[in-house]
N, C-alpha and C. Protein backbone atom coordinates (compact mmCIF):
# COMPACT_ATOMS: atom_id res chain seq x y z
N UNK A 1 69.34 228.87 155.27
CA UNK A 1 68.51 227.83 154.67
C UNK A 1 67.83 228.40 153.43
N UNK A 2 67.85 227.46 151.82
CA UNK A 2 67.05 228.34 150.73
C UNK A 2 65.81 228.76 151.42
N UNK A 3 65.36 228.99 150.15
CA UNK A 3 63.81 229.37 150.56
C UNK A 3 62.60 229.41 149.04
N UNK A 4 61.81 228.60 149.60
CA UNK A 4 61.01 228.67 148.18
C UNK A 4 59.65 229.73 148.30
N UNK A 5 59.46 230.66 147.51
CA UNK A 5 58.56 231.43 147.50
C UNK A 5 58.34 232.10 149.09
N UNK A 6 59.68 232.83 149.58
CA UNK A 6 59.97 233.11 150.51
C UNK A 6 59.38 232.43 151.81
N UNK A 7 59.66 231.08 151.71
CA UNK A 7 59.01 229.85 152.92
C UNK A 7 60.34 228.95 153.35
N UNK A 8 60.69 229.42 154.09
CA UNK A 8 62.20 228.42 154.96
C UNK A 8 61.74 227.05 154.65
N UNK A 9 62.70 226.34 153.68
CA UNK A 9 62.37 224.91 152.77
C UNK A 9 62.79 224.12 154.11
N UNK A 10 63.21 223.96 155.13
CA UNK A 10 63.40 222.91 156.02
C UNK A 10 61.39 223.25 156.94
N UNK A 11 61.49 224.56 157.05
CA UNK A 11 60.03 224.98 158.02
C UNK A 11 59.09 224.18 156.73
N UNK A 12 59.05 224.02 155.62
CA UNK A 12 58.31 223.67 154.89
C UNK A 12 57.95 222.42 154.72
N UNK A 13 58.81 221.97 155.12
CA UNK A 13 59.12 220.14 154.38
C UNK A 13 58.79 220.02 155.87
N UNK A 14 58.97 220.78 156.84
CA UNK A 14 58.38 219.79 158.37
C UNK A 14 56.88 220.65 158.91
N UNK A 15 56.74 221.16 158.29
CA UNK A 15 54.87 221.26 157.75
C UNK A 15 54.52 220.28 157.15
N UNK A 16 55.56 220.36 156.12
CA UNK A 16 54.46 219.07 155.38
C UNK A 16 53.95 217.89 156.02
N UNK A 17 55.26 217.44 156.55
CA UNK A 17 55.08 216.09 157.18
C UNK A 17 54.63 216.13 158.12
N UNK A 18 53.83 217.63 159.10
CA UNK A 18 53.05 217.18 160.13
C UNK A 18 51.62 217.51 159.47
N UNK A 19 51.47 218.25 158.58
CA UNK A 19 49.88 218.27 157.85
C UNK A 19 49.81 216.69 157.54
N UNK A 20 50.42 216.09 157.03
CA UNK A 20 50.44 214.29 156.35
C UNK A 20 50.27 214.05 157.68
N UNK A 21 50.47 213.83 158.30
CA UNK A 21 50.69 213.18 160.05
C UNK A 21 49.31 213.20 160.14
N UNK A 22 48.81 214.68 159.95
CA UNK A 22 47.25 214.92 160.55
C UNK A 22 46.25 214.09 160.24
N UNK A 23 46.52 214.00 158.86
CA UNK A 23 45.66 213.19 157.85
C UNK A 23 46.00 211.71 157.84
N UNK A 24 46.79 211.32 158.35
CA UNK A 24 47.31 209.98 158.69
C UNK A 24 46.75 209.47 160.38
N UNK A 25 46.78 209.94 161.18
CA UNK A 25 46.16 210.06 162.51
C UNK A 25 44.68 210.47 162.43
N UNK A 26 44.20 211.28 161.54
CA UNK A 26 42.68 211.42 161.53
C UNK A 26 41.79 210.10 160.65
N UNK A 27 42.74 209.95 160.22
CA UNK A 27 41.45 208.89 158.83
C UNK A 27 42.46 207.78 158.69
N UNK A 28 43.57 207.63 159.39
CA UNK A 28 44.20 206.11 159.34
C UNK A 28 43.63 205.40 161.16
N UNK A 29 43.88 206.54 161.90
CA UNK A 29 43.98 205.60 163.05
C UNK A 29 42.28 206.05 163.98
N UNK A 30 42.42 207.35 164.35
CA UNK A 30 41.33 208.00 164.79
C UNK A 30 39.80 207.90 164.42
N UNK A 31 39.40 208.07 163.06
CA UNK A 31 37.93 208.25 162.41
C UNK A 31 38.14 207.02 161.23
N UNK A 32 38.80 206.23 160.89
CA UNK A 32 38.90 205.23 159.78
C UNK A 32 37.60 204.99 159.63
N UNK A 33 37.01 203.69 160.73
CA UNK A 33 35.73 203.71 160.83
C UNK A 33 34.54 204.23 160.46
N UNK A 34 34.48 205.64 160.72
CA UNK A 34 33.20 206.19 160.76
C UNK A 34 33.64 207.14 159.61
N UNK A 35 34.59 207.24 159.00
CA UNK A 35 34.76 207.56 157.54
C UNK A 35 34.36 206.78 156.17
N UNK A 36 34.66 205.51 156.62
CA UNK A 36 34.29 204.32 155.84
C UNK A 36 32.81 204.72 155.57
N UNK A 37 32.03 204.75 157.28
CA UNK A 37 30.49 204.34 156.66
C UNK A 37 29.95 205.12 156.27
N UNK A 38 30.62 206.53 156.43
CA UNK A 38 29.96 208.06 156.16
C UNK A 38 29.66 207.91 154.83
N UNK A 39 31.35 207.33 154.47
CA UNK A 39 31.14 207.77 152.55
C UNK A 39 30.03 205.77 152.28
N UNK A 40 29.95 205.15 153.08
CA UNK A 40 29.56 203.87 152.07
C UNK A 40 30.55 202.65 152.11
N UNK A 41 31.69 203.14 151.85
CA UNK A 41 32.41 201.87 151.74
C UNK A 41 32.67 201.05 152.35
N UNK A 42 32.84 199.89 151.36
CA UNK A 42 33.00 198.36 152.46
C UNK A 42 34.71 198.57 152.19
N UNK A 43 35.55 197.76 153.10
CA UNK A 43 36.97 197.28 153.51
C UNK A 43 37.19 196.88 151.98
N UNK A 44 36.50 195.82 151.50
CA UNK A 44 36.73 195.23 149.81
C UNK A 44 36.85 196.48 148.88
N UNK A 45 35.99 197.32 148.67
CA UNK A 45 35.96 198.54 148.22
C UNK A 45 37.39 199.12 148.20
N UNK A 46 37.64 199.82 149.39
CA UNK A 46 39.26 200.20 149.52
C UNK A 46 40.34 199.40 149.20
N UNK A 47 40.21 198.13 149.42
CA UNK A 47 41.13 197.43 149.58
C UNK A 47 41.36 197.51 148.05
N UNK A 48 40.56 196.52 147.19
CA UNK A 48 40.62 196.72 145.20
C UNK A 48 40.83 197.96 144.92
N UNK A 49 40.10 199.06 145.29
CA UNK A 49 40.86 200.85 144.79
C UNK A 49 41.93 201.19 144.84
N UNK A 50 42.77 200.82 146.36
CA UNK A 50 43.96 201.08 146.26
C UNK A 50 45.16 200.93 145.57
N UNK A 51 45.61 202.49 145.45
CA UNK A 51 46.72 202.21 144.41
C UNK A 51 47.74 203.66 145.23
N UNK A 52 48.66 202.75 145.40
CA UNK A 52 49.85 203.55 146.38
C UNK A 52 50.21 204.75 146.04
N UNK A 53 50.09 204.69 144.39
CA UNK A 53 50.86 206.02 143.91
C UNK A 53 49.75 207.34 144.40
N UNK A 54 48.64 207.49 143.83
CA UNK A 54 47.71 208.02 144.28
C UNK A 54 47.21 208.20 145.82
N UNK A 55 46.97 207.63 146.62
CA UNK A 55 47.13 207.50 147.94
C UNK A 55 48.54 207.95 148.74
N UNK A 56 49.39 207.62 148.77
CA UNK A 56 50.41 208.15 149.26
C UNK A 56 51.27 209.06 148.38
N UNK A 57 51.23 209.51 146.92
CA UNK A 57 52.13 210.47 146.25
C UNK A 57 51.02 211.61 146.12
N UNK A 58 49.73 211.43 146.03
CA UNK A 58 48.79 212.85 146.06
C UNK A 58 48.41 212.72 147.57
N UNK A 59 48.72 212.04 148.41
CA UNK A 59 48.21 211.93 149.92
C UNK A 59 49.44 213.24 150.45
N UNK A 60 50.87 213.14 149.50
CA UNK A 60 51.92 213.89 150.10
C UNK A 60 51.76 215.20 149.23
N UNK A 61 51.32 215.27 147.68
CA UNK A 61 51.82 216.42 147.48
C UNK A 61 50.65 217.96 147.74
N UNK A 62 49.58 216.79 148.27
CA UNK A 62 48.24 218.31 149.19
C UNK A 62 48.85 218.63 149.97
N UNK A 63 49.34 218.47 151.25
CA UNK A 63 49.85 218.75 151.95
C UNK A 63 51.19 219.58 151.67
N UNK A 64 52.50 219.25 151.17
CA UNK A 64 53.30 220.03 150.46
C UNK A 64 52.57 221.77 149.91
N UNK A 65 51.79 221.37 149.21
CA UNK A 65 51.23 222.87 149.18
C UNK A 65 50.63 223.46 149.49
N UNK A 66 49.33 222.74 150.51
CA UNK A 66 49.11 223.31 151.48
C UNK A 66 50.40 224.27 152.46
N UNK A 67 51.33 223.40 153.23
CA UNK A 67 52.29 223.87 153.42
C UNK A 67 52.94 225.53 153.32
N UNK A 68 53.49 225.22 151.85
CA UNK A 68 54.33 226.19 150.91
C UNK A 68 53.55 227.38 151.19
N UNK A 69 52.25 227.15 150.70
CA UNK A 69 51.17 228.15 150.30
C UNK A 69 50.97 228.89 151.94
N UNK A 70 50.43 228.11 153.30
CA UNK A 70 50.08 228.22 154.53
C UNK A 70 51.55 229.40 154.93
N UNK A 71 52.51 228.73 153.99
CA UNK A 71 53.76 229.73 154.61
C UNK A 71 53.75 231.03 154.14
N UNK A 72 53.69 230.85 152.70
CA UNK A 72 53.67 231.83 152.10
C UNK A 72 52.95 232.94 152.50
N UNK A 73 51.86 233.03 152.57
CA UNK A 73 50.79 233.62 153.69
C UNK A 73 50.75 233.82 154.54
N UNK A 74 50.99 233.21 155.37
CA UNK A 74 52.27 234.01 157.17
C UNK A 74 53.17 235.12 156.77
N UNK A 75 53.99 234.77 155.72
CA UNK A 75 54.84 235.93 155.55
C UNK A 75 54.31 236.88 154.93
N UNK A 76 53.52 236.85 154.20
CA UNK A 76 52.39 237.75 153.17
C UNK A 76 52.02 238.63 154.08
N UNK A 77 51.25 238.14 155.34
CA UNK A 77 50.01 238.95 156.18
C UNK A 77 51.45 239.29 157.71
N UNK A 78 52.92 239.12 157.65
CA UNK A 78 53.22 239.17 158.49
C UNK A 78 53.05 238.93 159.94
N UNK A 79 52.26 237.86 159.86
CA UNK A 79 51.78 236.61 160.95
C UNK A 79 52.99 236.35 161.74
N UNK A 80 53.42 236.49 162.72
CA UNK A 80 54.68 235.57 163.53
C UNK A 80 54.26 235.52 165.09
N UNK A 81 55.10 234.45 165.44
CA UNK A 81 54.48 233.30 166.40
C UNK A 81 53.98 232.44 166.64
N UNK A 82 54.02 231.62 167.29
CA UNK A 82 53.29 230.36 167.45
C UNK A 82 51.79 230.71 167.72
N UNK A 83 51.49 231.57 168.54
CA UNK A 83 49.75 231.96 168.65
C UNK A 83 49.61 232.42 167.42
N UNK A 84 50.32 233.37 166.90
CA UNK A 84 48.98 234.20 165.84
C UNK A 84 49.16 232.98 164.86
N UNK A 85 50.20 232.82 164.46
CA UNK A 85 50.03 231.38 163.24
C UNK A 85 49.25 230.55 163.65
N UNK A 86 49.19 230.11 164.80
CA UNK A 86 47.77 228.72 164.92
C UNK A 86 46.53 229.60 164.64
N UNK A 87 46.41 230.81 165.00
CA UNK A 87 44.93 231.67 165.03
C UNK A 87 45.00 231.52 163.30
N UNK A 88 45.59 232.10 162.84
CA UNK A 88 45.49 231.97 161.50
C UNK A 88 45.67 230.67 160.55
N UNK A 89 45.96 229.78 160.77
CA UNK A 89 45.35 228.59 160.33
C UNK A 89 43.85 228.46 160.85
N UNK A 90 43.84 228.61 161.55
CA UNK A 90 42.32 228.10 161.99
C UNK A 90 41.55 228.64 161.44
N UNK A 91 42.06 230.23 161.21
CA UNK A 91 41.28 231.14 160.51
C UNK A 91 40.76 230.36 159.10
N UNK A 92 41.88 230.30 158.29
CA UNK A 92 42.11 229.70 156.70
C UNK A 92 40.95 228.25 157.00
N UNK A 93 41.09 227.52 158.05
CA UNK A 93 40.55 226.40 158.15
C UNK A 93 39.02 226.49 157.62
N UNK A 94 38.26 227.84 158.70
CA UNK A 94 37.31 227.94 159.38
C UNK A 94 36.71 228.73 157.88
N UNK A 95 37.39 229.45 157.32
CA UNK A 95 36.54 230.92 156.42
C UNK A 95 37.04 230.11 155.14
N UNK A 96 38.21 229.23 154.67
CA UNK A 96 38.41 229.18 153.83
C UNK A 96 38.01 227.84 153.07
N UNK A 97 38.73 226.82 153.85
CA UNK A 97 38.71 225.40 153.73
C UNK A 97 37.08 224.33 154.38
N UNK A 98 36.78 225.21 155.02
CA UNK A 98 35.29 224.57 155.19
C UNK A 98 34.65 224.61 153.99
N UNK A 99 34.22 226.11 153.57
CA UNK A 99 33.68 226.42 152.61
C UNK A 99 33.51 225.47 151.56
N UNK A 100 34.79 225.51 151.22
CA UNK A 100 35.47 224.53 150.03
C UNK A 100 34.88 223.17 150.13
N UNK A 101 35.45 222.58 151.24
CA UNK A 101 34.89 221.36 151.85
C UNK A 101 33.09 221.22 151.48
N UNK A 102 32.63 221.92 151.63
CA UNK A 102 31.19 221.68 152.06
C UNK A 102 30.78 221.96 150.93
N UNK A 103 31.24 221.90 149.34
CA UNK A 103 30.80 221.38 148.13
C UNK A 103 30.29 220.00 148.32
N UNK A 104 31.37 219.29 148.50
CA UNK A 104 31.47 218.07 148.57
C UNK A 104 29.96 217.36 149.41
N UNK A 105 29.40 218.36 150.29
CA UNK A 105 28.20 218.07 151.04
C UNK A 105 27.24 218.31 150.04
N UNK A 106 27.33 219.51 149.64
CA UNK A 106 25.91 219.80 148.75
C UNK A 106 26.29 219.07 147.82
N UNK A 107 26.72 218.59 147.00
CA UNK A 107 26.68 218.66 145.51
C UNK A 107 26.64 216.77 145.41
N UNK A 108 27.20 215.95 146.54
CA UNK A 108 27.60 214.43 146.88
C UNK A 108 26.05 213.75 146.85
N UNK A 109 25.77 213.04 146.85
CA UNK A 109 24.54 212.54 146.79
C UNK A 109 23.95 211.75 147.85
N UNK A 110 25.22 211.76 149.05
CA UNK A 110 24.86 210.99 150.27
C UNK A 110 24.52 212.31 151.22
N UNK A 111 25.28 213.25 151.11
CA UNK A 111 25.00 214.51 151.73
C UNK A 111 25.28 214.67 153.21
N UNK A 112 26.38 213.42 153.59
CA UNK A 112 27.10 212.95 154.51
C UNK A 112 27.31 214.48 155.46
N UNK A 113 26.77 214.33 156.51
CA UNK A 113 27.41 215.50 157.26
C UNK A 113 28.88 215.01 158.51
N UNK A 114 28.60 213.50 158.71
CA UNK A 114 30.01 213.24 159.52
C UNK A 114 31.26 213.34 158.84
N UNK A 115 30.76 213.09 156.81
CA UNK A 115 32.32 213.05 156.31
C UNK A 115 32.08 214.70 156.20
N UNK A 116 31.40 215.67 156.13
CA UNK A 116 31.88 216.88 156.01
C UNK A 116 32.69 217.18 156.97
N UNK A 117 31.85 216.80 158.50
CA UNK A 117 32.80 217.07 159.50
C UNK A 117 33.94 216.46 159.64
N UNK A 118 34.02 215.30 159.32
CA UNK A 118 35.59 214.65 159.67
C UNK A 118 36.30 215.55 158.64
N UNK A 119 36.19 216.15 157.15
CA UNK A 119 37.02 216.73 156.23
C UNK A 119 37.21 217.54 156.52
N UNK A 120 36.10 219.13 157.42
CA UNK A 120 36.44 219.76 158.29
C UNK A 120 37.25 220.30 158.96
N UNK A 121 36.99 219.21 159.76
CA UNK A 121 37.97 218.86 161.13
C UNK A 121 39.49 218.54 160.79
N UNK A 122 39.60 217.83 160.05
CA UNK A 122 40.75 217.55 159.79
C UNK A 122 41.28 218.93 158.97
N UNK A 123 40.80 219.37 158.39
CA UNK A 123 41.83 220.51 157.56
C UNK A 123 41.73 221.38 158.34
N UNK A 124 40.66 222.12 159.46
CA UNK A 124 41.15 222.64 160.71
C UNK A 124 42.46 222.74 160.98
N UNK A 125 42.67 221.40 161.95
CA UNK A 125 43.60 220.99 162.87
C UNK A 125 45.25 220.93 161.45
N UNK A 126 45.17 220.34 160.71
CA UNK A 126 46.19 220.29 159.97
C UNK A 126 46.65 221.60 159.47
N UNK A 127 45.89 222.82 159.14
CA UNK A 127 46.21 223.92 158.94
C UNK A 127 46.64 224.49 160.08
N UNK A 128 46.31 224.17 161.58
CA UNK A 128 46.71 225.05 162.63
C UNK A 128 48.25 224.36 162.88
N UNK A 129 48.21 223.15 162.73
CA UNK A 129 49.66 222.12 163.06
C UNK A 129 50.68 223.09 162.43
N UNK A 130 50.18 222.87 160.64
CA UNK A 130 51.05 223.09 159.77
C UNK A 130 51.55 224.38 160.31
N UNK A 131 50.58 225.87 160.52
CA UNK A 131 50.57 227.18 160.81
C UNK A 131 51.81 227.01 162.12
N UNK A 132 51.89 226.27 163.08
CA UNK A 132 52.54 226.30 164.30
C UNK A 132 53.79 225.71 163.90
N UNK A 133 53.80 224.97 163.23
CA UNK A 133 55.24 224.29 163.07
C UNK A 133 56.34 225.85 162.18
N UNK A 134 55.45 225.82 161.09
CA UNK A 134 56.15 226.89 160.27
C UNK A 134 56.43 228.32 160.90
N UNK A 135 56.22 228.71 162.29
CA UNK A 135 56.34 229.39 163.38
C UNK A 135 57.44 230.11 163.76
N UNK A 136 57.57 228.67 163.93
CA UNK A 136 59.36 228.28 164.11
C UNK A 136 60.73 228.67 163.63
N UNK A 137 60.06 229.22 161.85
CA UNK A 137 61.37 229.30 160.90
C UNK A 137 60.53 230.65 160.32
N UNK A 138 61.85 231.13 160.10
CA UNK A 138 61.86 232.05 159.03
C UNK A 138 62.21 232.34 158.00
């Protein structure tokens, strides 16, 4: 199987699509709700914003490099297995992607702590998915 930036392109492309999954199951079906009111918005709001390309073509290509990158870095730190790769997503989740995340708290003007946590949470769990799937391949 090629390989892009030494990341098995089939292990990659089915990261991707379970990091998208995550984020599709966390804030489509799971937290929709209490994402809405965290940030403010009414249904009308989303509904007039939406624009497919943006939503679903940058909804796919975070994830994609999340992915690539999540792989790349397994092989970097010589990570293998299904345990140590979920430990190490979680890791990246917990030391890296919170961090990051929790601009968005300080700097936002609602200072929302459920959307920190749902953004959190979700890049958690999607980094450990992604980390476990890409496990798999070498």
């Amino acid at each position: 199987m090629p390989k892009i930036a030494g990341v098995n392109l089939l292990g990659g492309v089915l990261a991707t699509l379970a990091i998208y999954f995550v984020g599709f199951v966390w804030f489509g079906l799971l937290f929709h709700d209490l994402w809405q009111a965290a940030n403010g918005y009414t249904e009308e709001q989303l509904v007039a914003s939406f624009d497919p390309v943006i939503v679903f073509g940058g909804g796919f290509v975070i994830p994609l490099i999340l992915a690539f990158a999540l792989g790349w870095l397994l092989k970097a730190t010589g990570t293998k297995g299904l345990v140590p790769s979920v430990l190490f997503g979680a890791k990246l989740g917990l030391f890296v992607a919170a961090p990051i995340l929790a601009y968005g708290f300080v700097y936002n003007i609602n200072h929302s702590i459920t959307d920190l946590l749902l953004d959190v949470s979700h890049s958690f769990v999607g980094l450990m998915v992604g980390a476990a799937v890409l496990s798999f391949f070498d």
